[in-house]
Protein backbone atom coordinates (compact mmCIF):
# COMPACT_ATOMS: atom_id res chain seq x y z
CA UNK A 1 0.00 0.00 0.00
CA UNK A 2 3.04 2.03 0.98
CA UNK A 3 4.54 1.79 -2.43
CA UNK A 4 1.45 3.00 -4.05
CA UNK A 5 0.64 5.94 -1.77
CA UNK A 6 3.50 7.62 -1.36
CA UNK A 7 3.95 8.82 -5.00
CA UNK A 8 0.54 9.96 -4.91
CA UNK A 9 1.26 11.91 -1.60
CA UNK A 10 4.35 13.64 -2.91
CA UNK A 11 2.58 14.52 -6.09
CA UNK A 12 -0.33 15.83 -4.30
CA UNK A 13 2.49 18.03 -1.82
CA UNK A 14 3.88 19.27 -5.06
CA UNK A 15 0.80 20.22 -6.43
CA UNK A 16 -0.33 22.27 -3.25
CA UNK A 17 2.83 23.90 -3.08
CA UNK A 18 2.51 25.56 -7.07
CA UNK A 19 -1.44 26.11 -6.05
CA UNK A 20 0.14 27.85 -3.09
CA UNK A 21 2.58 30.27 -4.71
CA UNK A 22 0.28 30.58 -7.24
CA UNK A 23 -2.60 32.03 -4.68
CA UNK A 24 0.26 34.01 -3.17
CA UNK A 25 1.51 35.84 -6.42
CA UNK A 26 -1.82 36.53 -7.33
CA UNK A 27 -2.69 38.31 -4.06
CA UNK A 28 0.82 40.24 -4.27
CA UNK A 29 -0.34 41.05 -7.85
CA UNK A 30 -3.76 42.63 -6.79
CA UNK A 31 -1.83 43.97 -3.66
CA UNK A 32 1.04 45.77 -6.42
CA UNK A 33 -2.50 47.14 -8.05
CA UNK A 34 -3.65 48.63 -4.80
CA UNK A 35 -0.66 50.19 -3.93
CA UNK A 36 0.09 51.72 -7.36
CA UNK A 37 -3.21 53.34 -6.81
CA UNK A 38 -2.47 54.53 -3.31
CA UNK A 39 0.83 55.70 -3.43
CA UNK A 40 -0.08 57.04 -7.08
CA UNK A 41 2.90 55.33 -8.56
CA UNK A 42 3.66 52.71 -10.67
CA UNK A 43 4.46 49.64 -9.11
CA UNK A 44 6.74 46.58 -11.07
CA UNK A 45 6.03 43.14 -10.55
CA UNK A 46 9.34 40.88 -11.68
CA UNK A 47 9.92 37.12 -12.05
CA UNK A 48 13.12 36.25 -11.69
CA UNK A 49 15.29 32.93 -10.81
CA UNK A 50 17.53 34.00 -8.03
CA UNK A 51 19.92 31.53 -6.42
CA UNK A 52 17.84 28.34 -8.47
CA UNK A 53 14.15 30.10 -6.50
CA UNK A 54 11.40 31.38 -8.68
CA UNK A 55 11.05 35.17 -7.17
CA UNK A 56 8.95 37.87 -7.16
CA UNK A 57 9.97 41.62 -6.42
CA UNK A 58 7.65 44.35 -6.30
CA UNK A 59 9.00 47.92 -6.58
CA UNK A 60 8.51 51.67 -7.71
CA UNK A 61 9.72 53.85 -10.29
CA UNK A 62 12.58 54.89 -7.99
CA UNK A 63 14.18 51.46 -7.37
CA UNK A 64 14.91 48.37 -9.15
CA UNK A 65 14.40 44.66 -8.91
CA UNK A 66 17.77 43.91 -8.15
CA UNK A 67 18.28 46.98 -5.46
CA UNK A 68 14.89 45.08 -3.82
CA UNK A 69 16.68 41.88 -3.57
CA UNK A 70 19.69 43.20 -2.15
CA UNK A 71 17.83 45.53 0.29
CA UNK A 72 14.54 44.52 0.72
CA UNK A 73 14.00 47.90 2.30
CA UNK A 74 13.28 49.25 -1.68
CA UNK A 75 10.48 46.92 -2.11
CA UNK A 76 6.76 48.15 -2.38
CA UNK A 77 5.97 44.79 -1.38
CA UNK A 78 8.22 42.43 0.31
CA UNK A 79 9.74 40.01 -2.20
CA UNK A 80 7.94 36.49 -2.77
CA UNK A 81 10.04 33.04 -3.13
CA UNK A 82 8.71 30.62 -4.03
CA UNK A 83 8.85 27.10 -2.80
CA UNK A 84 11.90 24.73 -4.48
CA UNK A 85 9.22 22.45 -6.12
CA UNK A 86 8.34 25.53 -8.65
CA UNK A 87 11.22 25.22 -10.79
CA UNK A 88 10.40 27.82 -13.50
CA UNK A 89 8.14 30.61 -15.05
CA UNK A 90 6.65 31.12 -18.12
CA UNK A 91 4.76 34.17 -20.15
CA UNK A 92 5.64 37.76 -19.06
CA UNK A 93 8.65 38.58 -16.77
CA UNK A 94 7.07 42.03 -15.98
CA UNK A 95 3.85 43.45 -14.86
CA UNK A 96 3.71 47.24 -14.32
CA UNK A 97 0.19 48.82 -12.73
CA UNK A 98 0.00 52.64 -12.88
CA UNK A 99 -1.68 54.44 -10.39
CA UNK A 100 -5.22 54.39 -12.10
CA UNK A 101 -4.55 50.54 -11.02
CA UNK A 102 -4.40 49.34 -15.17
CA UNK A 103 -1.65 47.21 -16.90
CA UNK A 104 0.66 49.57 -18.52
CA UNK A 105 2.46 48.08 -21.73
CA UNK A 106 1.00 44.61 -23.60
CA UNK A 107 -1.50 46.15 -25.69
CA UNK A 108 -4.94 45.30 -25.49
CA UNK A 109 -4.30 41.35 -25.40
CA UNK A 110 -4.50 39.85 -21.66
CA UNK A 111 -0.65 38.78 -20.49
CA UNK A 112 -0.20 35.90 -19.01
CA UNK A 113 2.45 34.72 -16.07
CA UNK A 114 2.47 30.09 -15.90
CA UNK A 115 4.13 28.47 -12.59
CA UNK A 116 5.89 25.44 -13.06
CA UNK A 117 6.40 22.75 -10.81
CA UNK A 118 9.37 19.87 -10.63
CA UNK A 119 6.59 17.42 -12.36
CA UNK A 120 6.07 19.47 -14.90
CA UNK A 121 2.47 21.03 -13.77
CA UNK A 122 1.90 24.23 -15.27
CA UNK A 123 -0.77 26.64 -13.45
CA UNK A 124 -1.16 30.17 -14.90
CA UNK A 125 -2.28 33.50 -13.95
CA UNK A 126 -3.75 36.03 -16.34
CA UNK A 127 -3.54 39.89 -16.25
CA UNK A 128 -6.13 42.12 -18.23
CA UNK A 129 -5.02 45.52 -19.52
CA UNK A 130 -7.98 47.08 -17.07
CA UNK A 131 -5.25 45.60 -14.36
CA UNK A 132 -7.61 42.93 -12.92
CA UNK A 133 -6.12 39.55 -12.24
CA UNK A 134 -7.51 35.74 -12.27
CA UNK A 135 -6.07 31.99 -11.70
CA UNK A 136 -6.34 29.13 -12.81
CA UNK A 137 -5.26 25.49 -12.66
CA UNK A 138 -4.77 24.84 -16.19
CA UNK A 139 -2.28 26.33 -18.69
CA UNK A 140 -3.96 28.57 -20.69
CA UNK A 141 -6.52 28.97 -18.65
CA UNK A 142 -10.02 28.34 -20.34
């Protein structure tokens, strides 16, 4: 029974851990959105592979991604890693919300950002040019 269930139960751990960086880029997404429009800014969400981690770093005109990593004092938002099983990233590297809280750059077409776990499950998030944000756990998304 043992040989059975385990490789369902580290599948299923692997799964939950994409859905779970997943849910949290997508709140730090909306949360990027929100602050652009407070702080009436833009704010710059970038994926990156730091140190063989999927990050996230959210910052402001005045700062960069890399001067957020290095002092995470420059971030809008603190910077997201995600867990080891999400080995890569796929779609857009860069998400910019201006401070009327819509996508700047991509034309009118909705951008897309996929997760990628060590099994090779792909879950994706999409971003419409009004800014708004949804998830799903299918690449594309239907």
């Amino acid at each position: 029974v043992a040989a059975v269930a385990v490789p369902n139960f580290i599948a299923w751990i692997d799964r939950a851990q994409l859905k779970d960086a997943l849910l949290g880029l997508h709140g730090n997404l909306n949360l990027a959105r929100m602050t652009a429009m407070n702080r009436n800014t833009t704010v710059t969400a970038t994926l990156a592979v730091v140190n063989n981690r999927v990050t996230a770093t959210f910052t402001d005109p005045a700062n960069t991604s890399a001067g957020c990593l290095a002092n995470q004092s420059l971030c809008v938002i603190p910077t997201q890693v995600m867990p080891g099983q999400v080995t890569g990233f796929g779609g857009v590297p860069q998400v910019q919300f201006n401070s009327l809280g819509l996508r700047v750059g991509g034309g009118a077409t909705t951008q897309t950002i996929q997760l990628t776990n060590s099994k090779g499950v792909t879950f994706e998030i999409q971003i419409t040019p009004a800014g708004k944000t949804r998830w799903c756990t299918v690449s594309p998304c239907p």
